[in-house]
Protein backbone atom coordinates (compact mmCIF):
# COMPACT_ATOMS: atom_id res chain seq x y z
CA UNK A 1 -9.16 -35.49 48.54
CA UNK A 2 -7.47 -34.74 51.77
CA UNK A 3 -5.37 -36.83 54.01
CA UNK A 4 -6.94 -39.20 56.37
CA UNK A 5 -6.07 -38.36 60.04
CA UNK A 6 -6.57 -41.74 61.48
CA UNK A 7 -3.69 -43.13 59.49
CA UNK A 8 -0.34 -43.40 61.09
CA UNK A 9 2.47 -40.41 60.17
CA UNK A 10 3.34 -40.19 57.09
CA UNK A 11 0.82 -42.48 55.04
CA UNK A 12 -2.15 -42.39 52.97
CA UNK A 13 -5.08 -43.78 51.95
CA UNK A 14 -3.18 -44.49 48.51
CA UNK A 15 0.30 -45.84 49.62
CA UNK A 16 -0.68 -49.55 50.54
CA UNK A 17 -3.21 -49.12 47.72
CA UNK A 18 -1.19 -48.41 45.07
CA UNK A 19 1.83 -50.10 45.91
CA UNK A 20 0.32 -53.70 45.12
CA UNK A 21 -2.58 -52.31 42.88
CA UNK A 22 -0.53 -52.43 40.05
CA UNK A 23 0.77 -56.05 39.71
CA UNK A 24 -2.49 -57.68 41.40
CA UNK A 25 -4.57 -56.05 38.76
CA UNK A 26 -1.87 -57.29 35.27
CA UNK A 27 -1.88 -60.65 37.23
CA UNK A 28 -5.70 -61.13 37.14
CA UNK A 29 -6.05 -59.54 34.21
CA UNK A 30 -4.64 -61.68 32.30
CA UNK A 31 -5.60 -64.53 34.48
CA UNK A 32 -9.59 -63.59 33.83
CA UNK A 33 -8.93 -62.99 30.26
CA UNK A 34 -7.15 -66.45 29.23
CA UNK A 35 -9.84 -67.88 31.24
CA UNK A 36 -12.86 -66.38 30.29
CA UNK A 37 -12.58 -65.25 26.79
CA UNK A 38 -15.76 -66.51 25.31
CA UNK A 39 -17.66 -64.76 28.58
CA UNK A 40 -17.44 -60.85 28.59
CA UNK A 41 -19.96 -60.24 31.33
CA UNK A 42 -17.47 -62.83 33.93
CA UNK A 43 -14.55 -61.05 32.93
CA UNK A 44 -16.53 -57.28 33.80
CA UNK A 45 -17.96 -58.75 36.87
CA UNK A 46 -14.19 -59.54 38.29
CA UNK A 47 -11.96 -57.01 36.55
CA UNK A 48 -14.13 -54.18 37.22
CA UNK A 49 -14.06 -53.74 41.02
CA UNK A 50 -9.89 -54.07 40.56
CA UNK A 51 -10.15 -51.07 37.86
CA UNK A 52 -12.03 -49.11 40.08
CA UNK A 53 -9.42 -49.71 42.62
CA UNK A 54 -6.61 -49.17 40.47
CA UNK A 55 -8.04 -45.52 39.53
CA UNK A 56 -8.71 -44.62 43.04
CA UNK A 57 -5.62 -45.10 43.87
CA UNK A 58 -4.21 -43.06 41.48
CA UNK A 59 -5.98 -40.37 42.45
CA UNK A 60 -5.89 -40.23 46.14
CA UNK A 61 -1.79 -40.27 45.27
CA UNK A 62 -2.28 -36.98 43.44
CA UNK A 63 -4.19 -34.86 45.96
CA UNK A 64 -1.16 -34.56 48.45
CA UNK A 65 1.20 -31.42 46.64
CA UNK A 66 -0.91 -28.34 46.58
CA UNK A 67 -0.06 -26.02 43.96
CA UNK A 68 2.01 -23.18 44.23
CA UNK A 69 -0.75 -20.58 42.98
CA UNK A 70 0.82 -18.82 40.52
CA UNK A 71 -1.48 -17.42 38.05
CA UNK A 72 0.50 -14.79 35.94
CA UNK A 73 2.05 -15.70 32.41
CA UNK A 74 5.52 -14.11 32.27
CA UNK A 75 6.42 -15.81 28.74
CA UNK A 76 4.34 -16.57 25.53
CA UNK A 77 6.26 -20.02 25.89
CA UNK A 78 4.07 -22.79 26.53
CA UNK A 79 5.02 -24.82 29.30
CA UNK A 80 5.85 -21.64 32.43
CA UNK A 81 3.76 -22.83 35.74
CA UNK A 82 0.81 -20.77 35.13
CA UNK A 83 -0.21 -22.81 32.28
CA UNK A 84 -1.04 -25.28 34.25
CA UNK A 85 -3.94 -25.50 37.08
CA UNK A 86 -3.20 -27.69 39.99
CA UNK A 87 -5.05 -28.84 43.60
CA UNK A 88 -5.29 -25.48 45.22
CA UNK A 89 -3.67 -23.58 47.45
CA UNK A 90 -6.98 -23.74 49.61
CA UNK A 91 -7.72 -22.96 52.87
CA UNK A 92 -10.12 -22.91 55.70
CA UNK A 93 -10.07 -20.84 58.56
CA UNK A 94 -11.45 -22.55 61.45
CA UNK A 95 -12.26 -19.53 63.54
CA UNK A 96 -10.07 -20.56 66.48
CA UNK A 97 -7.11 -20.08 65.99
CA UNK A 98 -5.94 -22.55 63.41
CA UNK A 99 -6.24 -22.92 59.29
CA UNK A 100 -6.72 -26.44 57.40
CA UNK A 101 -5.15 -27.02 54.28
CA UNK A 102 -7.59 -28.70 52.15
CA UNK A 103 -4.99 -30.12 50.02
CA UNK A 104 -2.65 -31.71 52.54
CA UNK A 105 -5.82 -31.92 55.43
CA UNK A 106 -2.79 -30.22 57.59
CA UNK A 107 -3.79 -27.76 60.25
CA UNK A 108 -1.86 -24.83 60.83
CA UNK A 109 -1.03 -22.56 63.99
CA UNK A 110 -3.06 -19.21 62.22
CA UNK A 111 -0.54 -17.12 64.06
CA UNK A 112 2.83 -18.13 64.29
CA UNK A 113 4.41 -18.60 67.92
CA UNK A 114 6.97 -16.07 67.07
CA UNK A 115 10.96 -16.32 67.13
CA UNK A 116 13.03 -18.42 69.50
CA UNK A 117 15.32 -21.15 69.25
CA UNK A 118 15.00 -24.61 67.57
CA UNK A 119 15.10 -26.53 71.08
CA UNK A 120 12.57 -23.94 72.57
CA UNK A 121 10.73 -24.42 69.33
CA UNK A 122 10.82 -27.79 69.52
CA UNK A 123 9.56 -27.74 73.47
CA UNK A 124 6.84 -25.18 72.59
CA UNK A 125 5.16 -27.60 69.75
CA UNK A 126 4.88 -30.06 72.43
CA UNK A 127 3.22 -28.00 75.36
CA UNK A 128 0.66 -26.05 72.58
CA UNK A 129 -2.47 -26.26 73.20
CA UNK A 130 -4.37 -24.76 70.98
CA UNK A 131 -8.58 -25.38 69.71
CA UNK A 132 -8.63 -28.19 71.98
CA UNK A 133 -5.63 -30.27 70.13
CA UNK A 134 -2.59 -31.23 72.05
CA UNK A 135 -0.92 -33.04 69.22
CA UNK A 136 0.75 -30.41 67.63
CA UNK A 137 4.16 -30.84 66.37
CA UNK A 138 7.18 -29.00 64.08
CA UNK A 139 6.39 -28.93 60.03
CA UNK A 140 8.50 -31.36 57.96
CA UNK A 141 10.22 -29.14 55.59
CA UNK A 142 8.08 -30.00 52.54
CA UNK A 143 5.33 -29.79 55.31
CA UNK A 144 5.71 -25.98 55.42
CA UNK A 145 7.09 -25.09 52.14
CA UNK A 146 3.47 -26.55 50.68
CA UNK A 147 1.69 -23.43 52.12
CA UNK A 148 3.96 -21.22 50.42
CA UNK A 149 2.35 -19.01 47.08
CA UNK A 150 4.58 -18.28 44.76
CA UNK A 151 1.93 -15.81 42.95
CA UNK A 152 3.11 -13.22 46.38
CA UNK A 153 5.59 -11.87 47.89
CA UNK A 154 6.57 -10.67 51.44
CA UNK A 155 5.66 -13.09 52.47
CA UNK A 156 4.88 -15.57 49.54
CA UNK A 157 2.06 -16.54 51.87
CA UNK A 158 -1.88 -16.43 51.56
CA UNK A 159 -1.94 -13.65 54.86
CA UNK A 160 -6.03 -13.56 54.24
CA UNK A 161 -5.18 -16.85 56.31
CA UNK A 162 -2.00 -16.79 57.96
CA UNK A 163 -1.18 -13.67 60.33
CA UNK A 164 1.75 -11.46 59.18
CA UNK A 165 4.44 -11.31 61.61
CA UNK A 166 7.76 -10.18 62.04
CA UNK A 167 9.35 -13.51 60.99
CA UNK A 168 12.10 -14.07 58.16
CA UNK A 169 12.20 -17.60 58.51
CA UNK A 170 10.21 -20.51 60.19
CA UNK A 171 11.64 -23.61 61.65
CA UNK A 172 11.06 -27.02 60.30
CA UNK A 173 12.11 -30.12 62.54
CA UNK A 174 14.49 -31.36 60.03
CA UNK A 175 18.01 -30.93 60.24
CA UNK A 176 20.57 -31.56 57.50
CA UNK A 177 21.64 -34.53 56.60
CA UNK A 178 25.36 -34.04 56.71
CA UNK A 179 25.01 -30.92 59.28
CA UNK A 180 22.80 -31.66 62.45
CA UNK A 181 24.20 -27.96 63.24
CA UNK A 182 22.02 -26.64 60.16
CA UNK A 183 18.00 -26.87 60.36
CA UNK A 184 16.01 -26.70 57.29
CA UNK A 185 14.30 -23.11 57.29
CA UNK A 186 11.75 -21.98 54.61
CA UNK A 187 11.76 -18.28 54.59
CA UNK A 188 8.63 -15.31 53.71
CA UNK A 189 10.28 -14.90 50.07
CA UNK A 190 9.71 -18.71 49.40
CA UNK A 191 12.57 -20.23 49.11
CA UNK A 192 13.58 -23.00 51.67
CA UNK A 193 17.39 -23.23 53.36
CA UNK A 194 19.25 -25.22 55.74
CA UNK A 195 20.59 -22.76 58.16
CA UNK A 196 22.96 -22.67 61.13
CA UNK A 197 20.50 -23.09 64.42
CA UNK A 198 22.80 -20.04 66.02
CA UNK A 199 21.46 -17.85 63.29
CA UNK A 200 18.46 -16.86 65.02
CA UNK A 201 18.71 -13.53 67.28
CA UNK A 202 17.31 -15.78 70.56
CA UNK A 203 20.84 -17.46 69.64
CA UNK A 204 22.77 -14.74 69.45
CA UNK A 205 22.19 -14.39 65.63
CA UNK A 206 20.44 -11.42 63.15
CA UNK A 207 17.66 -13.84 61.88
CA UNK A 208 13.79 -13.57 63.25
CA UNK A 209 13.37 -17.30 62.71
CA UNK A 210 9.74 -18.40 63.90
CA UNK A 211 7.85 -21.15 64.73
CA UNK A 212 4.42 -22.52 63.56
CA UNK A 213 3.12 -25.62 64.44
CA UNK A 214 0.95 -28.41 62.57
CA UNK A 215 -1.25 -31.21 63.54
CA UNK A 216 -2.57 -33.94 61.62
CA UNK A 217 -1.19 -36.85 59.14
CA UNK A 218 1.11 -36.22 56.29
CA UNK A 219 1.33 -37.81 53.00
CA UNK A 220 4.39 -35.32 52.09
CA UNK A 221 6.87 -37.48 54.09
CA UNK A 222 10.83 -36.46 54.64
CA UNK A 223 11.33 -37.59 50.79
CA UNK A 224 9.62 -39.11 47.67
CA UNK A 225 8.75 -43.09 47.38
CA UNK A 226 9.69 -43.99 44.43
CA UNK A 227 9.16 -46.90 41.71
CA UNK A 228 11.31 -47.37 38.40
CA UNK A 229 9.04 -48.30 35.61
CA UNK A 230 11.49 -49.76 33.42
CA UNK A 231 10.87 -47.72 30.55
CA UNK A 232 13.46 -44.50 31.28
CA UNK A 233 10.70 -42.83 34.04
CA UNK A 234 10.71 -43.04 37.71
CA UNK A 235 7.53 -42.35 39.92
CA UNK A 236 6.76 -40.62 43.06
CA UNK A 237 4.14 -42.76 44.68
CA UNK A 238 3.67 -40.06 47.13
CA UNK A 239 2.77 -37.72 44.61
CA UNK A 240 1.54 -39.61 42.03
CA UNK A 241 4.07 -37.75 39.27
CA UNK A 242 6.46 -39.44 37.14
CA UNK A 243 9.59 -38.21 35.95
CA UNK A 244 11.98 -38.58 33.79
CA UNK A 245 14.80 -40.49 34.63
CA UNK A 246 17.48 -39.30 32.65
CA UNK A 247 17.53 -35.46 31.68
CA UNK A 248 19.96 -33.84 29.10
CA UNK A 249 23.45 -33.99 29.29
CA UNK A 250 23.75 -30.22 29.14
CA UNK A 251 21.87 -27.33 30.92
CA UNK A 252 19.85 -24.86 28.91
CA UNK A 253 18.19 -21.12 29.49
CA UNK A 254 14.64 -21.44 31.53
CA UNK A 255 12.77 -20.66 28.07
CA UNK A 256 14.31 -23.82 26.21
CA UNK A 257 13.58 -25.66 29.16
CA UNK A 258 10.29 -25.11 28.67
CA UNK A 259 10.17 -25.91 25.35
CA UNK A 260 12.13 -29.16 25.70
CA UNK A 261 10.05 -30.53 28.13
CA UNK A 262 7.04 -29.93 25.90
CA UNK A 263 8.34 -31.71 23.30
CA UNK A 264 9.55 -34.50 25.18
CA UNK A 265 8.57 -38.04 24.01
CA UNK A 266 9.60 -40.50 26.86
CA UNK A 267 7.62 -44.07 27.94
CA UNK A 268 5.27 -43.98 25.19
CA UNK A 269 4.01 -40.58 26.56
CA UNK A 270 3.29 -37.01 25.88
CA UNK A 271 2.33 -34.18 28.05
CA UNK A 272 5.89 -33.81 29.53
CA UNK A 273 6.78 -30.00 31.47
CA UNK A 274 9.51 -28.30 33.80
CA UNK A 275 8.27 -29.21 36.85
CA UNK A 276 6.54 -26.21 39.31
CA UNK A 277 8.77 -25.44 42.24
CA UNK A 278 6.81 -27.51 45.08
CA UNK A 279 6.75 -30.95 42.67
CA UNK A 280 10.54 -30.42 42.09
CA UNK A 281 11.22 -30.00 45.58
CA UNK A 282 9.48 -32.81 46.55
CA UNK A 283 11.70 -35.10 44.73
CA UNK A 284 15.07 -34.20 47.13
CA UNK A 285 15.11 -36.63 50.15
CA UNK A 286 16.33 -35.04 53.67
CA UNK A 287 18.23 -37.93 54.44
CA UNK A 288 20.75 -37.26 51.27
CA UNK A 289 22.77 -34.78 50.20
CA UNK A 290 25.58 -34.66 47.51
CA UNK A 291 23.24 -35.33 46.08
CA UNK A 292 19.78 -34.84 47.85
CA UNK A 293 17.91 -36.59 44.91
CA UNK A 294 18.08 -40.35 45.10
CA UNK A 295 20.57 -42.49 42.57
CA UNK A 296 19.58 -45.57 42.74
CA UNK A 297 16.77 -44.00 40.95
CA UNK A 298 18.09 -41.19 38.72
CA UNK A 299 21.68 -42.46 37.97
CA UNK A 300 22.67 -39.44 35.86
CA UNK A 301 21.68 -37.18 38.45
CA UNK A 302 24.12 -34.28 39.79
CA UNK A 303 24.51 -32.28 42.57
CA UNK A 304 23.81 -29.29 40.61
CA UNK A 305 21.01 -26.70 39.79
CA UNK A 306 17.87 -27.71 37.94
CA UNK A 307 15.13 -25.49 36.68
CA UNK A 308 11.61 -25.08 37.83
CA UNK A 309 8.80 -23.68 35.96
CA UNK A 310 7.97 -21.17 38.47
CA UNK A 311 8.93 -17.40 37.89
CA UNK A 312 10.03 -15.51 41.21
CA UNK A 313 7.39 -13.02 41.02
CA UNK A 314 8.72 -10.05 42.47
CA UNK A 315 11.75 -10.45 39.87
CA UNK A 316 10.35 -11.71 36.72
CA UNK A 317 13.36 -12.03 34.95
CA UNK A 318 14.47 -15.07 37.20
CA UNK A 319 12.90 -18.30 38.25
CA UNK A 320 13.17 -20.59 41.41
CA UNK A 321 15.60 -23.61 40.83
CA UNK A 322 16.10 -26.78 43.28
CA UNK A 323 20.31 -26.98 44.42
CA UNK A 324 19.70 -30.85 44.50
CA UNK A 325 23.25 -31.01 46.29
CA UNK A 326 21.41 -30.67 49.54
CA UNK A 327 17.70 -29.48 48.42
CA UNK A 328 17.63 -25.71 48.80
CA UNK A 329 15.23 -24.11 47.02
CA UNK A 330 16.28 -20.27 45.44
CA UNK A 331 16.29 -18.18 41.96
CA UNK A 332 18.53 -17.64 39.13
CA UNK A 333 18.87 -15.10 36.06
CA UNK A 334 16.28 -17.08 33.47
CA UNK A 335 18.93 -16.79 30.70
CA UNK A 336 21.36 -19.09 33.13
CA UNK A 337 22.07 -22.36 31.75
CA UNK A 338 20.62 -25.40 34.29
CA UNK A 339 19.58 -28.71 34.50
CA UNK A 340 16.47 -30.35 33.04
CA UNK A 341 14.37 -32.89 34.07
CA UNK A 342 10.91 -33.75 33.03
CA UNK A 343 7.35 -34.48 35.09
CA UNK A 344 4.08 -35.42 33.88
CA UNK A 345 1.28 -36.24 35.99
CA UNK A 346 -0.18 -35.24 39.08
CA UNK A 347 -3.25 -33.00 39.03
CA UNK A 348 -2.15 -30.43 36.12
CA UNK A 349 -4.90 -29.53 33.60
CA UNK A 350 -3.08 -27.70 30.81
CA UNK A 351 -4.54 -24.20 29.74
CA UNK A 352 -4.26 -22.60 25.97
CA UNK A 353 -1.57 -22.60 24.14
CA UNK A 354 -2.68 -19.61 22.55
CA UNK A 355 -1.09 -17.34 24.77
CA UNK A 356 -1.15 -13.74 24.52
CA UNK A 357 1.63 -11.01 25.26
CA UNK A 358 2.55 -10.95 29.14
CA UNK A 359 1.23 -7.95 30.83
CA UNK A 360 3.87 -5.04 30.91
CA UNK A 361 3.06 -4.39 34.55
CA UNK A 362 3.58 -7.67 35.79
CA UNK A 363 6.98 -8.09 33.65
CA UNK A 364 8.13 -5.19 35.81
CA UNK A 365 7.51 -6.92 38.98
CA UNK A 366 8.13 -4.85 41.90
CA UNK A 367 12.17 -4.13 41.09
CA UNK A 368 12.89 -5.73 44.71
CA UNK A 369 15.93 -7.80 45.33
CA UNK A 370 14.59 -8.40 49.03
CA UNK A 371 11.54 -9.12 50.64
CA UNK A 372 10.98 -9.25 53.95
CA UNK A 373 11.88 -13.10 54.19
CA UNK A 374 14.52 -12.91 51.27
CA UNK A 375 18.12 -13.45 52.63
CA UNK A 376 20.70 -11.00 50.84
CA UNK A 377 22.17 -11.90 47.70
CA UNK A 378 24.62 -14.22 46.50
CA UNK A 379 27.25 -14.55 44.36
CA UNK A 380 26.04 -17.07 41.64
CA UNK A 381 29.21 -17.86 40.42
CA UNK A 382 30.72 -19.02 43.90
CA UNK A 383 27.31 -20.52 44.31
CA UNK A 384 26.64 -19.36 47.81
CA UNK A 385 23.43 -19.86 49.71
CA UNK A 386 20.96 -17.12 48.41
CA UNK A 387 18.22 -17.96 51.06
């Protein structure tokens, strides 16, 4: 299901739904049930329509994080993100100019505007007219890092839909929390930054940062809404995904992350994983930092690394990790020990677990440090910004 554009920014069909759902439907419940226990048919005819409710909203909150369309198996590990099929990546193009994410029901600029400033960017979003829309607007930064594919590379974007172009970088319209200097960029090798706003060349800087504009109503929003359901999980009522709440005390390689998360028993549930890059991301908050994943929520939580399940493609040998002390999204060596924590839910129908041998040719990857939208290296042990 895809967003509905009549609702007001950053809501969805499933957010007033869901967020009183829950305790109507226990309430009446048990109210129809001490009431009507000698008379099955009254307690179907008034608990049904409130299942039926509660279900739809469940699943209108998981159509909103597309997947990040990686397909190749780079471990026999159960657990690594292509063991899992999501909602998408899928696309339509519209023939004039524009593409609509049938995930998000976002539509994109099919070209990007090219590079310029962020206040230029900011001014050209608001005189575009483009396929007869004059609502267009900046991306939110999980916005734009949605229609990233980790499955490519330069750019880790689907280009039978989006036009290649000379950009490194695109602009978001959200600036760092503790750094209104710094804009949150999401760059061609998928990984998502906040950068200086002087870093651009139109600013004087090296960087082709461009812009590409979106229309419509976002379920996404600047961070996750979440709910604490007493029993050591947290979830994401944007998403629909619940977490755990507390992960291990100590960090641990990318393979026995996968296999911890597998085995995890938490809330009198199974079918526990390392979360894909795009549903970790989704749980940092724009409006924190230090760290960028909320507290009040996930007590334990540091301003550190944690893995992702998603391999970075080009280099198989590393995966994509969230820096939850501000949210940026890059890679690390997959025998580097980082932070755990759980997800289940969402739309993720687990494949077999009778895996067979990764294919030599895609273990090689393509032996490139950079991409066209990959920033230079950094040096991982002074933790500096990679992307």
């Amino acid at each position: 299901m895809t967003s509905n554009p009549s609702l007001p920014d950053g809501w969805h069909i499933g957010d007033g739904i869901h967020n009183h759902t829950r305790d109507v439907f226990h309430f009446f419940s048990e109210l129809i049930i001490m009431k009507s226990t000698n008379h099955p048919l009254i307690i179907t005819l008034l608990l049904g329509p409130l299942v039926g409710l509660h279900a739809a909203a469940a699943e209108v909150r998981q159509s909103c994080l597309p997947d990040t369309g990686q397909t190749h198996h780079y471990t026999r590990t159960f657990g690594e993100d292509s063991d899992f099929s999501g909602r998408g990546p899928s696309y339509a193009d519209n023939g004039d100019g524009t593409v609509t994410d049938k995930v998000t029901g976002l539509m994109w600029q099919k070209t990007d505007g090219g590079e310029m400033t962020w206040e230029t960017a900011q001014e050209y979003a608001r005189k575009l007219r483009l396929a007869g829309h004059e609502d267009w607007r900046l991306p939110g930064s999980m916005e734009l890092f949605s229609i990233m594919n980790h499955d490519m590379h330069g750019p880790a974007m689907d280009t039978r839909f989006f036009a290649r172009s000379e950009a490194r970088y695109w602009w978001t319209d959200s600036s760092r929390a503790d750094d209104a200097s710094r804009v949150w960029l999401v760059n061609t090798g998928g990984g998502i930054g906040a950068h200086l706003k002087t870093e651009t060349i139109s600013a004087g800087g090296e960087r082709p940062v461009h812009v590409r504009c979106v229309r419509g109503t976002s379920a996404l929003g600047k961070g996750p809404r979440l709910h604490d359901n007493a029993d050591g999980t947290v979830t994401d009522e944007r998403t629909g995904l619940t977490w755990q709440k507390t992960g291990p005390t100590q960090g641990m390689s990318w393979e026995d992350a996968l296999k911890h998360c597998d085995s995890l028993q938490l809330g009198g549930q199974n079918g526990w994983r390392l979360p894909n890059i795009k549903e970790l991301r989704s749980l940092s908050d724009d409006g924190k930092v230090q760290p960028s994943i909320d507290k009040a929520f996930f007590p334990a939580a540091q301003a550190a690394n944690y893995w992702s399940s998603t391999t970075q493609s080009n280099r198989p040998e590393r995966a994509w990790f969230v820096d939850f002390t501000t949210g940026l999204v890059t890679y690390a060596d997959k025998t580097e020990r980082i932070n755990v924590l759980a997800v289940r839910g969402g739309v993720a129908d687990p494949g077999s677990r009778d895996k067979p041998a990764p294919d030599p040719t895609v273990l090689a990857g393509s032996g490139k440090d950079r991409g066209p939208g990959d920033a230079k290296g950094k040096d991982k042990k002074k933790g500096k910004d990679r992307q």
